[in-house]
C-alpha atoms as a PDB file:
ATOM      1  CA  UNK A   1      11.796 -10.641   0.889  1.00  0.00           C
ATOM      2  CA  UNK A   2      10.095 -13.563   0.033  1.00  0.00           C
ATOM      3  CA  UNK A   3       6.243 -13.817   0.596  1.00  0.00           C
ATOM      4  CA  UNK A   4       6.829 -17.624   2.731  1.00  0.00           C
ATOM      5  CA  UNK A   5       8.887 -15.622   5.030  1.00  0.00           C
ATOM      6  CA  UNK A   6       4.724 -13.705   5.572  1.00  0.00           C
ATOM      7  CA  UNK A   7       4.051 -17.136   7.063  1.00  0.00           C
ATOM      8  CA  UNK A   8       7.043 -18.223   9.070  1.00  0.00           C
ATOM      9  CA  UNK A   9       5.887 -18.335  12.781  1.00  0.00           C
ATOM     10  CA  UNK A  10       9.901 -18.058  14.041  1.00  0.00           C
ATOM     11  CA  UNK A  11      10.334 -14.522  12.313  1.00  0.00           C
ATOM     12  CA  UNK A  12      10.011 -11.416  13.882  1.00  0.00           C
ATOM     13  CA  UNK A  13       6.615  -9.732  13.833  1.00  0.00           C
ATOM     14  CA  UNK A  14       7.707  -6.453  11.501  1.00  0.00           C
ATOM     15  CA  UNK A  15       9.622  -8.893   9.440  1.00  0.00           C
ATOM     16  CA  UNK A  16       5.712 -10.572   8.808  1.00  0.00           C
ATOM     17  CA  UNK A  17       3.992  -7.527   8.610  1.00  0.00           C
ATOM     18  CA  UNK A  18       6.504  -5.898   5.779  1.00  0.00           C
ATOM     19  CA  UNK A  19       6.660  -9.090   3.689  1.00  0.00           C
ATOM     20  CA  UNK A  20       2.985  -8.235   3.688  1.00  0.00           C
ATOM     21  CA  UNK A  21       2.967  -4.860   2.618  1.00  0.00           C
ATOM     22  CA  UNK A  22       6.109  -5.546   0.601  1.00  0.00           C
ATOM     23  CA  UNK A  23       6.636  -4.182  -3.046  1.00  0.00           C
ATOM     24  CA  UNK A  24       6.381  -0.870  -4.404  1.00  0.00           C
ATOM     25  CA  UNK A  25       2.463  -0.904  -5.335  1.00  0.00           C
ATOM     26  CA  UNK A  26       0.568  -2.111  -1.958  1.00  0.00           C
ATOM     27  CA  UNK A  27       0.999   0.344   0.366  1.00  0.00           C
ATOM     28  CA  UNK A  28      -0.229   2.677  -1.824  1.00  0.00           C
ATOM     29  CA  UNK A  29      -3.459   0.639  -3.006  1.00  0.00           C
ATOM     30  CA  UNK A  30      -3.966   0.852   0.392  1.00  0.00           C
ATOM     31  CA  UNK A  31      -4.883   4.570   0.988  1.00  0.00           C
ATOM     32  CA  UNK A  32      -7.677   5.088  -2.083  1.00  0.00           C
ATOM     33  CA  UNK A  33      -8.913   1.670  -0.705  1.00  0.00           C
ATOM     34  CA  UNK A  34      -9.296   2.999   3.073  1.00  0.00           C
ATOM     35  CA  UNK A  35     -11.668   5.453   1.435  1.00  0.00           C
ATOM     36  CA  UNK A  36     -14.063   3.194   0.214  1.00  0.00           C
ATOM     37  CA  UNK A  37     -14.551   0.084  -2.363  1.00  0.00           C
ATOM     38  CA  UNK A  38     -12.880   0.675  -5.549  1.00  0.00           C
ATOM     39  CA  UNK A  39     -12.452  -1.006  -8.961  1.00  0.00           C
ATOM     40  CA  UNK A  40      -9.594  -1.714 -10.363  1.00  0.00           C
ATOM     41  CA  UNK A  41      -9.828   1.309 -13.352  1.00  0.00           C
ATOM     42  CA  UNK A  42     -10.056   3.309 -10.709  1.00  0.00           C
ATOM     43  CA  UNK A  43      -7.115   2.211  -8.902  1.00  0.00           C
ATOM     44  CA  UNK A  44      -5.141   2.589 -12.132  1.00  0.00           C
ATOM     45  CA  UNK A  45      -6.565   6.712 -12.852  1.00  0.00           C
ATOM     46  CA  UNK A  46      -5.372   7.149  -9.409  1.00  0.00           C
ATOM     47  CA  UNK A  47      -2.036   5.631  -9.239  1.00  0.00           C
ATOM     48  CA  UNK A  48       0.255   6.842 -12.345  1.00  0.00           C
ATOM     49  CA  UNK A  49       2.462   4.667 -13.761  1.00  0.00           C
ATOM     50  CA  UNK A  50       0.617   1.206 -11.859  1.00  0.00           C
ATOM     51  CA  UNK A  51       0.333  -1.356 -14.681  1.00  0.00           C
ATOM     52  CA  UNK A  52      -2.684  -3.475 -15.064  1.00  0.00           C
ATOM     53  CA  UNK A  53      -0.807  -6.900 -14.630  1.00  0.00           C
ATOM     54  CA  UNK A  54       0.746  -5.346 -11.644  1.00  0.00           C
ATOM     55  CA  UNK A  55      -2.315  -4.036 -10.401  1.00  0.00           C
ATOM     56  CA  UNK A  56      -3.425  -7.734 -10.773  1.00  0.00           C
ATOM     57  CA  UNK A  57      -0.430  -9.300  -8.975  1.00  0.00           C
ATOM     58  CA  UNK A  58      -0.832  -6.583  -5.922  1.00  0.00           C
ATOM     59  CA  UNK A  59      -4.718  -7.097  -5.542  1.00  0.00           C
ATOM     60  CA  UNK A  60      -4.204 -10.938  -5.716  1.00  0.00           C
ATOM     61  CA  UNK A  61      -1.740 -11.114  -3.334  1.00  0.00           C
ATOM     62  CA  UNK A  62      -3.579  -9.002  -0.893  1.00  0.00           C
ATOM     63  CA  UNK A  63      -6.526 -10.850  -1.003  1.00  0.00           C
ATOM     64  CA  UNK A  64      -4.692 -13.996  -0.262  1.00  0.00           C
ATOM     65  CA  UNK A  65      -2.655 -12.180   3.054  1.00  0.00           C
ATOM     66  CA  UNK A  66      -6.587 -11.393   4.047  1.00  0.00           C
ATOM     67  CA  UNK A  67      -6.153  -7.392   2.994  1.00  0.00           C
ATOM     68  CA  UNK A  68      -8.717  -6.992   0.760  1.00  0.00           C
ATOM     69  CA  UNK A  69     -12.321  -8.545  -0.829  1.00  0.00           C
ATOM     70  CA  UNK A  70     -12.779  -9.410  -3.974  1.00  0.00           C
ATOM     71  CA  UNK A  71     -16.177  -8.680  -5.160  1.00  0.00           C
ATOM     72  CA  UNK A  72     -17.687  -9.694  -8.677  1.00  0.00           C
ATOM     73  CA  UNK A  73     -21.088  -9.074  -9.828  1.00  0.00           C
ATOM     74  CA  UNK A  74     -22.650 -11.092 -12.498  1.00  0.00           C
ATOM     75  CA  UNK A  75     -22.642  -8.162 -15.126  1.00  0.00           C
ATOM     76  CA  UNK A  76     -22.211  -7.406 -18.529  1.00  0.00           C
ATOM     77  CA  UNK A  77     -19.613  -6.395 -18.772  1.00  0.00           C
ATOM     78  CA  UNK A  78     -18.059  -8.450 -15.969  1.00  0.00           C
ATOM     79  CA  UNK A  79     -17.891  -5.523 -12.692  1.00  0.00           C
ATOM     80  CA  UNK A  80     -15.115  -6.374 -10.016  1.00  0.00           C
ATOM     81  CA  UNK A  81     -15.317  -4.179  -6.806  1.00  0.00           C
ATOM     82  CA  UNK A  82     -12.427  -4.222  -4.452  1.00  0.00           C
ATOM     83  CA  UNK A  83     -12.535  -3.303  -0.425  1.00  0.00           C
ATOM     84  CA  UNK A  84     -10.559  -3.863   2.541  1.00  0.00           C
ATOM     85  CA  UNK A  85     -11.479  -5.889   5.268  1.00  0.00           C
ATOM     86  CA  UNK A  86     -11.451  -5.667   8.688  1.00  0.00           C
ATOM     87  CA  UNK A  87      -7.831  -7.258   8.414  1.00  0.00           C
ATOM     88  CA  UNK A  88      -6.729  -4.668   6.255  1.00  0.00           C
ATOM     89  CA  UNK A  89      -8.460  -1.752   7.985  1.00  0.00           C
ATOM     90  CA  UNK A  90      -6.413  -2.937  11.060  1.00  0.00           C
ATOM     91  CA  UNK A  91      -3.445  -2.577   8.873  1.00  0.00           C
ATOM     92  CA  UNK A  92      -4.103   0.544   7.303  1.00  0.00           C
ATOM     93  CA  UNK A  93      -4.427   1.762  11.482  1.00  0.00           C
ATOM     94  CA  UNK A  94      -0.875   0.160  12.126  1.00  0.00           C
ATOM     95  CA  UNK A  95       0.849   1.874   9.192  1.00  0.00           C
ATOM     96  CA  UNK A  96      -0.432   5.430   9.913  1.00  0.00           C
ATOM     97  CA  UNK A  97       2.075   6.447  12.402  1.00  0.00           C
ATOM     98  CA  UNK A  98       4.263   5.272  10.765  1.00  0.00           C
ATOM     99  CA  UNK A  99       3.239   7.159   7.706  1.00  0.00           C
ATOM    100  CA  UNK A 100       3.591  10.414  10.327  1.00  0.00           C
ATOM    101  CA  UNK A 101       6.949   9.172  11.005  1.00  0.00           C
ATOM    102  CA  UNK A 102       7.874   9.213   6.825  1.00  0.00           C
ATOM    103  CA  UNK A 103       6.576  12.955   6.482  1.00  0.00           C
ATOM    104  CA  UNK A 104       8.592  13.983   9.232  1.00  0.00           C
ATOM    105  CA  UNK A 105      11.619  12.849   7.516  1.00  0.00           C
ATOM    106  CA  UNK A 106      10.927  13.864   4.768  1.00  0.00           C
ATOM    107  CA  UNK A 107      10.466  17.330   5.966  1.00  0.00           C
ATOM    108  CA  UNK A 108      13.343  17.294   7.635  1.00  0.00           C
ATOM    109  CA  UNK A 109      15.290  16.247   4.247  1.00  0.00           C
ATOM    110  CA  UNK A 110      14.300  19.737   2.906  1.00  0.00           C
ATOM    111  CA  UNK A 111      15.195  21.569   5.932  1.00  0.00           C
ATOM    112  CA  UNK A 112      18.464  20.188   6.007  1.00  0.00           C
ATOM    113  CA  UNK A 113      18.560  20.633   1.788  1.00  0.00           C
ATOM    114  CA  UNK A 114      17.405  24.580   2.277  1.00  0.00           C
ATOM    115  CA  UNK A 115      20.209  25.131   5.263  1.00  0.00           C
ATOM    116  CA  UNK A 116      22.749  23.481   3.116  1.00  0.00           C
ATOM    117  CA  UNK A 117      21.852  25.846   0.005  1.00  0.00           C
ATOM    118  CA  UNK A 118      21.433  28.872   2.216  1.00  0.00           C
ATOM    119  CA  UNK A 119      25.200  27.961   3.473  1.00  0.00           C
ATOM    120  CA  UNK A 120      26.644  27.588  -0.035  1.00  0.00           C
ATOM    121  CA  UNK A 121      24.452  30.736  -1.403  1.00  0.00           C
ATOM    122  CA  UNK A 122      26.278  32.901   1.347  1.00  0.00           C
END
């Protein structure tokens, strides 16, 4: 999905919201985030296998859709401190049921995995 379709007034409204969230980083920035202001080396501890440049890209991005605040402090070294906004709280509110919904399947998956073994095992 491209991020112009984020903008497009004539799309539907989840098609705006997920171009937001889009990509396999944001939505889980999101969560250590919704705890409290972070900075980015702690963002990377937390999430294994997020790159720096990615990191980067994500962070950016979300601060341009309005997610997240970008705070520097005239430091050295240079200390950047990152926090959602009101924007992105509201977001973070929208995606938890639907977070709900996503461990239900999943724990459905395994039900349905642990019948299907218990079949073949008997």
């Amino acid at each position: 999905m491209t991020r112009s379709r984020a903008q497009d007034p004539n799309v539907c409204g989840v098609t705006a919201a997920i171009a937001v969230i889009d990509g396999k980083w944001k939505t889980a920035l999101l969560w250590p985030l919704e705890s409290g202001p972070c900075r980015p080396g702690e963002m990377l501890r937390l999430l294994p296998g997020l790159t720096e440049k990615v990191l980067t890209q994500a962070l950016r991005e979300m601060e341009a859709d309005g997610l997240v605040h970008r705070e520097v402090y005239d430091v050295r070294p240079l200390k950047t401190v990152y926090s959602l906004t009101d924007f992105g709280r509201d977001l973070c509110a929208a995606l938890a049921p639907l977070s709900d919904w996503g461990h239900r399947r999943l724990d459905r998956m395994a039900e349905d995995r642990d019948e299907s073994s218990s079949r073949t095992a008997s």
